[in-house]
C-alpha atoms as a PDB file:
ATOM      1  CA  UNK A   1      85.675 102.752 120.507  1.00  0.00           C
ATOM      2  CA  UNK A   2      88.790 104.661 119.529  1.00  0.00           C
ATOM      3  CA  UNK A   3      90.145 105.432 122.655  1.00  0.00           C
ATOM      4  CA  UNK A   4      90.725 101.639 122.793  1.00  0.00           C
ATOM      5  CA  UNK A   5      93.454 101.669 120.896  1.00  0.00           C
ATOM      6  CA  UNK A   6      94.885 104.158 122.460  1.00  0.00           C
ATOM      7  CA  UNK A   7      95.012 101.866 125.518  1.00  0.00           C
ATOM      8  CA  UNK A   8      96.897  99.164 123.612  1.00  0.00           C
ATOM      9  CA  UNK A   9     100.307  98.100 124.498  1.00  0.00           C
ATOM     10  CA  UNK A  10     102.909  97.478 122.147  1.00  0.00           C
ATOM     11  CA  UNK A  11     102.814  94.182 120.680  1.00  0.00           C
ATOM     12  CA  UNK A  12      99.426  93.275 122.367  1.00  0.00           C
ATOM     13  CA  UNK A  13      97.676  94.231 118.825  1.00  0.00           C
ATOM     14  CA  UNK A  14      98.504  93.758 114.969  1.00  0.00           C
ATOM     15  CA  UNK A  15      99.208  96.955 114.918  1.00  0.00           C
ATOM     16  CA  UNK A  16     101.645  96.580 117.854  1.00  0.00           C
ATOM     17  CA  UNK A  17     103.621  93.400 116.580  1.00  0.00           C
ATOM     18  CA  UNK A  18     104.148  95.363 113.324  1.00  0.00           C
ATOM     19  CA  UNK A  19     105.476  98.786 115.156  1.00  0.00           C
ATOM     20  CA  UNK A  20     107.156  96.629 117.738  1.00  0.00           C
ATOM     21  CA  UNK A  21     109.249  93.862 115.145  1.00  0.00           C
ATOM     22  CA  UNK A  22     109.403  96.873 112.115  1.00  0.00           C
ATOM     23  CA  UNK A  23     107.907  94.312 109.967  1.00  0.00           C
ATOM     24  CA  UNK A  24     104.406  93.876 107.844  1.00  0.00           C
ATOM     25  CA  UNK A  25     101.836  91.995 109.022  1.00  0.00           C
ATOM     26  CA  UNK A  26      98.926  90.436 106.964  1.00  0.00           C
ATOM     27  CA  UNK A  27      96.279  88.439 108.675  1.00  0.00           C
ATOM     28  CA  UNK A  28      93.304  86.261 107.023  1.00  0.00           C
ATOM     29  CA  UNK A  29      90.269  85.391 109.365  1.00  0.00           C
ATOM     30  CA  UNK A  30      92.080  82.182 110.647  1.00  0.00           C
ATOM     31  CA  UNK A  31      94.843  84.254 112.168  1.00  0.00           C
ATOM     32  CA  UNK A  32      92.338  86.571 113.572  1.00  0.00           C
ATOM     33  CA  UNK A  33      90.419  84.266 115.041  1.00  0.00           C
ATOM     34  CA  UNK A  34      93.081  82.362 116.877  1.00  0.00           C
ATOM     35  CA  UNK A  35      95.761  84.986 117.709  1.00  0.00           C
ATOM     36  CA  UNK A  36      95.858  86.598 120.589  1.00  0.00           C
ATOM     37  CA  UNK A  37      96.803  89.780 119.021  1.00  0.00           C
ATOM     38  CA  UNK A  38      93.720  89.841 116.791  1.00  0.00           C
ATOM     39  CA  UNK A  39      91.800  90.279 119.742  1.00  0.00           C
ATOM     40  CA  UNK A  40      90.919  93.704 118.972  1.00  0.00           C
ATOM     41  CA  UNK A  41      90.165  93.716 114.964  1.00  0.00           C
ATOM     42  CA  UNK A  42      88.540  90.721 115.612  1.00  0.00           C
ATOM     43  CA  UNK A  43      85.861  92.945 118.209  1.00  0.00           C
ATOM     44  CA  UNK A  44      85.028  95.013 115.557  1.00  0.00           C
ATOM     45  CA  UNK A  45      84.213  92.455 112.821  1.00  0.00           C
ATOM     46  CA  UNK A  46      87.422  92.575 110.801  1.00  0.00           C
ATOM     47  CA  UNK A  47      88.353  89.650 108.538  1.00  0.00           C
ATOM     48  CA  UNK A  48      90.976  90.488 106.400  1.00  0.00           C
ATOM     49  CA  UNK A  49      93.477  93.484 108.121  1.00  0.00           C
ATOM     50  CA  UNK A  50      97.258  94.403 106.808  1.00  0.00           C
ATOM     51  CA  UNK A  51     100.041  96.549 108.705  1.00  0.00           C
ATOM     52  CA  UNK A  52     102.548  98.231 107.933  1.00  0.00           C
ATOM     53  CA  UNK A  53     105.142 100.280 109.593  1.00  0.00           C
ATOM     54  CA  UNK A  54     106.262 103.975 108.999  1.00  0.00           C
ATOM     55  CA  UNK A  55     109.731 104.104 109.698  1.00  0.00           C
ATOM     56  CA  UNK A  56     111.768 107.099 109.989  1.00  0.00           C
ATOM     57  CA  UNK A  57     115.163 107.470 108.094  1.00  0.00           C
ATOM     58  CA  UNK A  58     116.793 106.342 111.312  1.00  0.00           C
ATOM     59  CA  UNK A  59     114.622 103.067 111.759  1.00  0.00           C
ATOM     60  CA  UNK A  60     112.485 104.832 114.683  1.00  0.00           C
ATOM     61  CA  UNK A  61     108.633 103.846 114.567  1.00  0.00           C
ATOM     62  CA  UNK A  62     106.744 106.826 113.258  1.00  0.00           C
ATOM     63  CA  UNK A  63     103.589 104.881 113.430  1.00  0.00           C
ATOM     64  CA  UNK A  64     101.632 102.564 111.420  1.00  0.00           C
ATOM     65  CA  UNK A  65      99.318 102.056 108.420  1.00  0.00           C
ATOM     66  CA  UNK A  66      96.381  99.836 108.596  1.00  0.00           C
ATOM     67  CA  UNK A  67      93.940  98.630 105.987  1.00  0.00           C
ATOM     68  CA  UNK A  68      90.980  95.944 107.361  1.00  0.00           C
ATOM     69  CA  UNK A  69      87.988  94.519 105.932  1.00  0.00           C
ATOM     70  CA  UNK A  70      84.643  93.206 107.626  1.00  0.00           C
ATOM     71  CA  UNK A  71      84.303  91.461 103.990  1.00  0.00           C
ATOM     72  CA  UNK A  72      85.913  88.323 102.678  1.00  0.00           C
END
């Protein structure tokens, strides 16, 4: 369900730890299945998942770009 995600706080969500600590994230199945914030990729079957942030030229979070896998 997208609007989800919409509901997600900051940090509570791959997505959110990478917006929230302007760093990239990468996550194999054994981090998904044991962190907390994989909670919601995990729902949905994911496996392999990678974040990055979009940064403006001032270091504000434009967003974020996120590639995931249900395959190994």
């Amino acid at each position: 369900d997208r609007r989800a995600g919409a509901r997600l706080a900051l940090g509570q969500a791959f997505c959110g730890t990478a917006a929230a600590t302007r760093r990239p994230l990468a996550a194999d199945a054994a981090r998904i299945a044991t962190d907390p914030a994989g909670a919601f990729v995990r729902a949905m079957g994911v496996r392999a998942y990678s974040c990055h942030p979009l940064l403006s030229r001032d270091g504000g979070v434009l967003g974020t770009f996120s590639v995931a896998s249900t395959l190994r």
